[in-house]
Every structure is written in C-alpha cells, then in structure tokens.
C-alpha atoms as a PDB file:
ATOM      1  CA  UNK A   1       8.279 -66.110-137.034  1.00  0.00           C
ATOM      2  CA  UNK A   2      12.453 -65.225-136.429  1.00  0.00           C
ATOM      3  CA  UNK A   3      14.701 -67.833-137.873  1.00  0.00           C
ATOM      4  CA  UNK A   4      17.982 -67.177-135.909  1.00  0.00           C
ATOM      5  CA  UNK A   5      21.479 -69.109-137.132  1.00  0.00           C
ATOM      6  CA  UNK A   6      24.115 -68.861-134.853  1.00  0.00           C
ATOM      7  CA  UNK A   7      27.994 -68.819-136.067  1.00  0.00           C
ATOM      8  CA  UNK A   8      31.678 -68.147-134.857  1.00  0.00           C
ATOM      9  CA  UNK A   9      32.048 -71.695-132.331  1.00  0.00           C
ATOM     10  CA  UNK A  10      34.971 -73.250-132.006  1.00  0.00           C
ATOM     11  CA  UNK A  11      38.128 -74.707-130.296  1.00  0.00           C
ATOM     12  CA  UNK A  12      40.138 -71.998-128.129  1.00  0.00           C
ATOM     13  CA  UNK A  13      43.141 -72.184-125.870  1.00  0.00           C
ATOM     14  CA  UNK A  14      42.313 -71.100-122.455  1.00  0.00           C
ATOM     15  CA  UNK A  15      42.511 -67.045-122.247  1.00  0.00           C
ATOM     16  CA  UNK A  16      41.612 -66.385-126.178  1.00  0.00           C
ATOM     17  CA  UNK A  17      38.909 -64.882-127.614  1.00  0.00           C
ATOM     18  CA  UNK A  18      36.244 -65.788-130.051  1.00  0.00           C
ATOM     19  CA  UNK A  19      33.008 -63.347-131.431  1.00  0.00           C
ATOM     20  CA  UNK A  20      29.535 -65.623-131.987  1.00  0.00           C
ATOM     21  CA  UNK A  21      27.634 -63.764-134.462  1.00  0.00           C
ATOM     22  CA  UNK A  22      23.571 -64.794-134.743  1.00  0.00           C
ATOM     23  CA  UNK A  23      21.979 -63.568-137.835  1.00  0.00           C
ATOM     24  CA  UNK A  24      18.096 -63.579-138.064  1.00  0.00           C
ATOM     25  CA  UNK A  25      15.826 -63.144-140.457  1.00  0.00           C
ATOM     26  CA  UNK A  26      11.941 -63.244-140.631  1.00  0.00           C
ATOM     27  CA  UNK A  27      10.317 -60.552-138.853  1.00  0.00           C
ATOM     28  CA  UNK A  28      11.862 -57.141-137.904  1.00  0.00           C
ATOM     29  CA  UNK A  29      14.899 -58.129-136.076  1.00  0.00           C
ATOM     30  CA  UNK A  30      14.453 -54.104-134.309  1.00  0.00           C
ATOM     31  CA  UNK A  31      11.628 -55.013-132.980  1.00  0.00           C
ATOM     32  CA  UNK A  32      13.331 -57.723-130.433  1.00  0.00           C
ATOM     33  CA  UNK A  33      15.640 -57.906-127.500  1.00  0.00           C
ATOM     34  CA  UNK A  34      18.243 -60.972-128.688  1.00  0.00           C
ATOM     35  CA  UNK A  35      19.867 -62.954-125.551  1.00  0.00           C
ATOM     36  CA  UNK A  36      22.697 -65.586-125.050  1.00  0.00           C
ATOM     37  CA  UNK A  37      22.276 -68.649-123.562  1.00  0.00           C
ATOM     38  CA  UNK A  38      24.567 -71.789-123.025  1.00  0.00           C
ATOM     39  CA  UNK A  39      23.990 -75.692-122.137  1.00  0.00           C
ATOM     40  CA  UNK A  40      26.490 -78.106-121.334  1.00  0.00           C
ATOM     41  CA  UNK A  41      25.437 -82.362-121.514  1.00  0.00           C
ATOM     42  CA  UNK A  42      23.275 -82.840-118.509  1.00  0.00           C
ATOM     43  CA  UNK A  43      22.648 -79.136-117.204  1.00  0.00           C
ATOM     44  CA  UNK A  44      20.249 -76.876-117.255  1.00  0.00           C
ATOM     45  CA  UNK A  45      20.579 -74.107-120.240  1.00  0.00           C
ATOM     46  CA  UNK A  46      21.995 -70.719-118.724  1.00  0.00           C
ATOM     47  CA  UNK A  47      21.193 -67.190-119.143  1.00  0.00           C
ATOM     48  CA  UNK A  48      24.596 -65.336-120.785  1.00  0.00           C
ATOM     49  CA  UNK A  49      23.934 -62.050-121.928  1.00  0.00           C
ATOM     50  CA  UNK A  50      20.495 -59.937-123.272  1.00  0.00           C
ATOM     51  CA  UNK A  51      20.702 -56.822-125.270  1.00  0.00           C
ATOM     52  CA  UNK A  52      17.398 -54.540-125.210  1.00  0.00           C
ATOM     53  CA  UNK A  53      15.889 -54.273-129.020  1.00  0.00           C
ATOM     54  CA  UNK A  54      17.364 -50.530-128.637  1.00  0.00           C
ATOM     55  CA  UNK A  55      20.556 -51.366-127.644  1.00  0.00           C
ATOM     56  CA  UNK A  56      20.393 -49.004-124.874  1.00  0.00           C
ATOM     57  CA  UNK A  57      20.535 -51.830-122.236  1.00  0.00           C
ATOM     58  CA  UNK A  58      22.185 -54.930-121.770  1.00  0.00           C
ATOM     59  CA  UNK A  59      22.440 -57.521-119.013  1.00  0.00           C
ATOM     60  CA  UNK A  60      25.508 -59.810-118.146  1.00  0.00           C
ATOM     61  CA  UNK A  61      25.303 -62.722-116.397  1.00  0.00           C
ATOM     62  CA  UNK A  62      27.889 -62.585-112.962  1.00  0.00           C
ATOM     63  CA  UNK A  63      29.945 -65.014-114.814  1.00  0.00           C
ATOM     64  CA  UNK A  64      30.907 -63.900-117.957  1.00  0.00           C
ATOM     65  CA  UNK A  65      30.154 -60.025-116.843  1.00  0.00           C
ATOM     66  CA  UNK A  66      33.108 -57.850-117.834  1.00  0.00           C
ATOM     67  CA  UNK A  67      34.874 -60.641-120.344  1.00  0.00           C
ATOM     68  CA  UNK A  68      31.891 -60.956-122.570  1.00  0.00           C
ATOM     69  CA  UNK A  69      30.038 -58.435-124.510  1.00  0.00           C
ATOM     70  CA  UNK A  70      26.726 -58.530-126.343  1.00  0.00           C
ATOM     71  CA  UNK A  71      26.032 -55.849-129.119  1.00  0.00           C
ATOM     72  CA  UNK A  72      23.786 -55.732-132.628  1.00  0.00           C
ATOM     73  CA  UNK A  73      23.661 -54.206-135.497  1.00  0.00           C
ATOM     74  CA  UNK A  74      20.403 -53.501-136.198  1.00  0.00           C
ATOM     75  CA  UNK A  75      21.452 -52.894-139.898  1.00  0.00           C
ATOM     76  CA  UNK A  76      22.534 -56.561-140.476  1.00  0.00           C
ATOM     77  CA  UNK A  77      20.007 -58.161-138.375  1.00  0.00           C
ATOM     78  CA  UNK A  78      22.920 -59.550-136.388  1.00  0.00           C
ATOM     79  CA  UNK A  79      23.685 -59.833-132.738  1.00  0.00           C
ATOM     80  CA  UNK A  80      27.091 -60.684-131.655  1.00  0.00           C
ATOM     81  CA  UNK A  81      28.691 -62.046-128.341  1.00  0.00           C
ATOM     82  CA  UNK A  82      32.594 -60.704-127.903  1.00  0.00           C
ATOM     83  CA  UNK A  83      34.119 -63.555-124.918  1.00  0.00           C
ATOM     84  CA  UNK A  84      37.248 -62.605-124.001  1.00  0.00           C
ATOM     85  CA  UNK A  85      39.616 -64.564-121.215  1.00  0.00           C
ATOM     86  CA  UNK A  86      37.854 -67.526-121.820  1.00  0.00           C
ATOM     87  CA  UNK A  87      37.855 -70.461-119.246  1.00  0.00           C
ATOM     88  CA  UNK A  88      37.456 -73.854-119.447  1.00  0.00           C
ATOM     89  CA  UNK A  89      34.217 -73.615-117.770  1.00  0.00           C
ATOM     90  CA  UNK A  90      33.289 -71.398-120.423  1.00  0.00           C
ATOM     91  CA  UNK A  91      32.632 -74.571-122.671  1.00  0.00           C
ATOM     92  CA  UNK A  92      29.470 -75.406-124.233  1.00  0.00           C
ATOM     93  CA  UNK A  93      26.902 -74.910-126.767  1.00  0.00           C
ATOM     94  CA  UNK A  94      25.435 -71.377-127.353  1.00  0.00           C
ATOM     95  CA  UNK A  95      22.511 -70.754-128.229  1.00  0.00           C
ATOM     96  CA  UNK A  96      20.764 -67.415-129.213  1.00  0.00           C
ATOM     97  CA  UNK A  97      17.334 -66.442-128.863  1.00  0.00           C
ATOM     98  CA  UNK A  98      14.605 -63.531-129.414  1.00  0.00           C
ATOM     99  CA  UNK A  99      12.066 -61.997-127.541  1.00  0.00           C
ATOM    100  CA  UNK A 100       9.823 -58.920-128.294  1.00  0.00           C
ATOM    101  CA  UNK A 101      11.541 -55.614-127.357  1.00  0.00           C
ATOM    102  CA  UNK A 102      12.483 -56.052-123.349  1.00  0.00           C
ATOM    103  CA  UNK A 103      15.040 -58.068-122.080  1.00  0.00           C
ATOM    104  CA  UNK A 104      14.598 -61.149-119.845  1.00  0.00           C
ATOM    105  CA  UNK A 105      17.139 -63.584-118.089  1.00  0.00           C
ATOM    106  CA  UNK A 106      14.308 -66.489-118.061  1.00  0.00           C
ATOM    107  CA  UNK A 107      14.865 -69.236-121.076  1.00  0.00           C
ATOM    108  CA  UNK A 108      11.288 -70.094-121.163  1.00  0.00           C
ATOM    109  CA  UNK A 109      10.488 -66.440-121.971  1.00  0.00           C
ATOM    110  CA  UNK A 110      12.095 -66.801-124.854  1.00  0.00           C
ATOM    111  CA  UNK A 111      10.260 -68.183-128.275  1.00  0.00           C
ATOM    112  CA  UNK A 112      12.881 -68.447-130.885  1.00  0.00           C
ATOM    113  CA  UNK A 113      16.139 -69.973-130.818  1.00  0.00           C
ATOM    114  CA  UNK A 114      18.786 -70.522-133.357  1.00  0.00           C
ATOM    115  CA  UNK A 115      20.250 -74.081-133.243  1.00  0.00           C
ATOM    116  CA  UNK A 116      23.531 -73.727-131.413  1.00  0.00           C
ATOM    117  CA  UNK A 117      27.097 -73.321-131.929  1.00  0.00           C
ATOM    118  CA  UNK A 118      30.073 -75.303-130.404  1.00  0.00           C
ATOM    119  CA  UNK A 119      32.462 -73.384-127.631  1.00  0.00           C
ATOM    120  CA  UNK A 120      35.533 -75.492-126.896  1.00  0.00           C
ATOM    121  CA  UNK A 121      37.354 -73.862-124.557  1.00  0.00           C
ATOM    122  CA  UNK A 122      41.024 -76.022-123.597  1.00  0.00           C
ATOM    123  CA  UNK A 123      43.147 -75.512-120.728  1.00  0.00           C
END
C-alpha cells in the first residue's frame, strides 16, 4: 500500500507560478513512477505529467508541456509539479498518483491516489 498527500494548491493570478509537492509513504516510493492528474466538476480526470521511478523519463501532457515540470526526490519520497504561466484553464483539482516503475498516461492504470489539492487559477 502507498499513501500519497498532495500539497502546495491554491489561488494564483493568471501567469504565476505555484510548486504541488506529493509526499508518500508506505512502500518504497523508488520503486514507482508518480504521475499528475487533474479534474474539473463534470469532466473527465486528465493525464498532466508522469515521471519514470528513475527519473530518467518524464512525459508532459501537450497542454501544460514546456510550463510545467514534474521531478522527485527520491530521498524525501516526494514528487513535485513546477506550473509556470498558468492559465485560467489551468484550474482544478490535482491529484497525484503511483504506479510500479513505468510510466503510463491512462488514470485507470493507476492504483493509488492522494486526495487532491485545489488550483485556482484567476484571470
């Protein structure tokens, strides 16, 4: 079992920046490739950003690829997710999640998930 607790939401002004941080505990955090995800009320969740359990390879979703970046420290059993220029559209709650070692894009591939943080993002 990974218990995963997701941090760093907020309100932003359009164009700012804010770093989610997702701290997990449980079973060896090494051991598993850690992705982004986001939902907004009445839409499907999205794929954000996945970082292999390495860190050697990552994978950006075309919307957020080159504002956000996804990195860990395998150290502090943390992953973090850098968004930078945010938009409006960038709004809604974030979610991490785990998966053993290789990365995925696919939510249901997924089997632990941290309960969410807020992203307010005002234009």
């Amino acid at each position: 079992q990974v218990q995963l607790v997701e941090s760093g939401g907020g309100l932003v002004q359009a164009g700012g920046s804010l770093r989610l941080s997702c701290a997990a505990s449980g079973r060896t955090f090494s051991n598993y490739a850690m992705g982004w995800f986001r939902q907004t009320p009445g839409k499907e969740r999205e794929f954000v950003a996945v970082i292999h359990w390495t860190g050697g390879n990552t994978d950006y979703s075309d919307s957020v690829k080159g504002r956000f970046t996804i990195s860990r420290d395998n150290g502090k059993n943390t992953v973090y997710l850098q968004m930078n220029s945010l938009k409006p559209e960038d709004t809604a709650v974030y979610y991490c999640a785990a998966r053993k070692f290789t990365i995925a894009r696919l939510d249901n591939e997924y089997p632990y998930w941290g309960q969410g943080t807020q992203v307010t993002v005002s234009s």
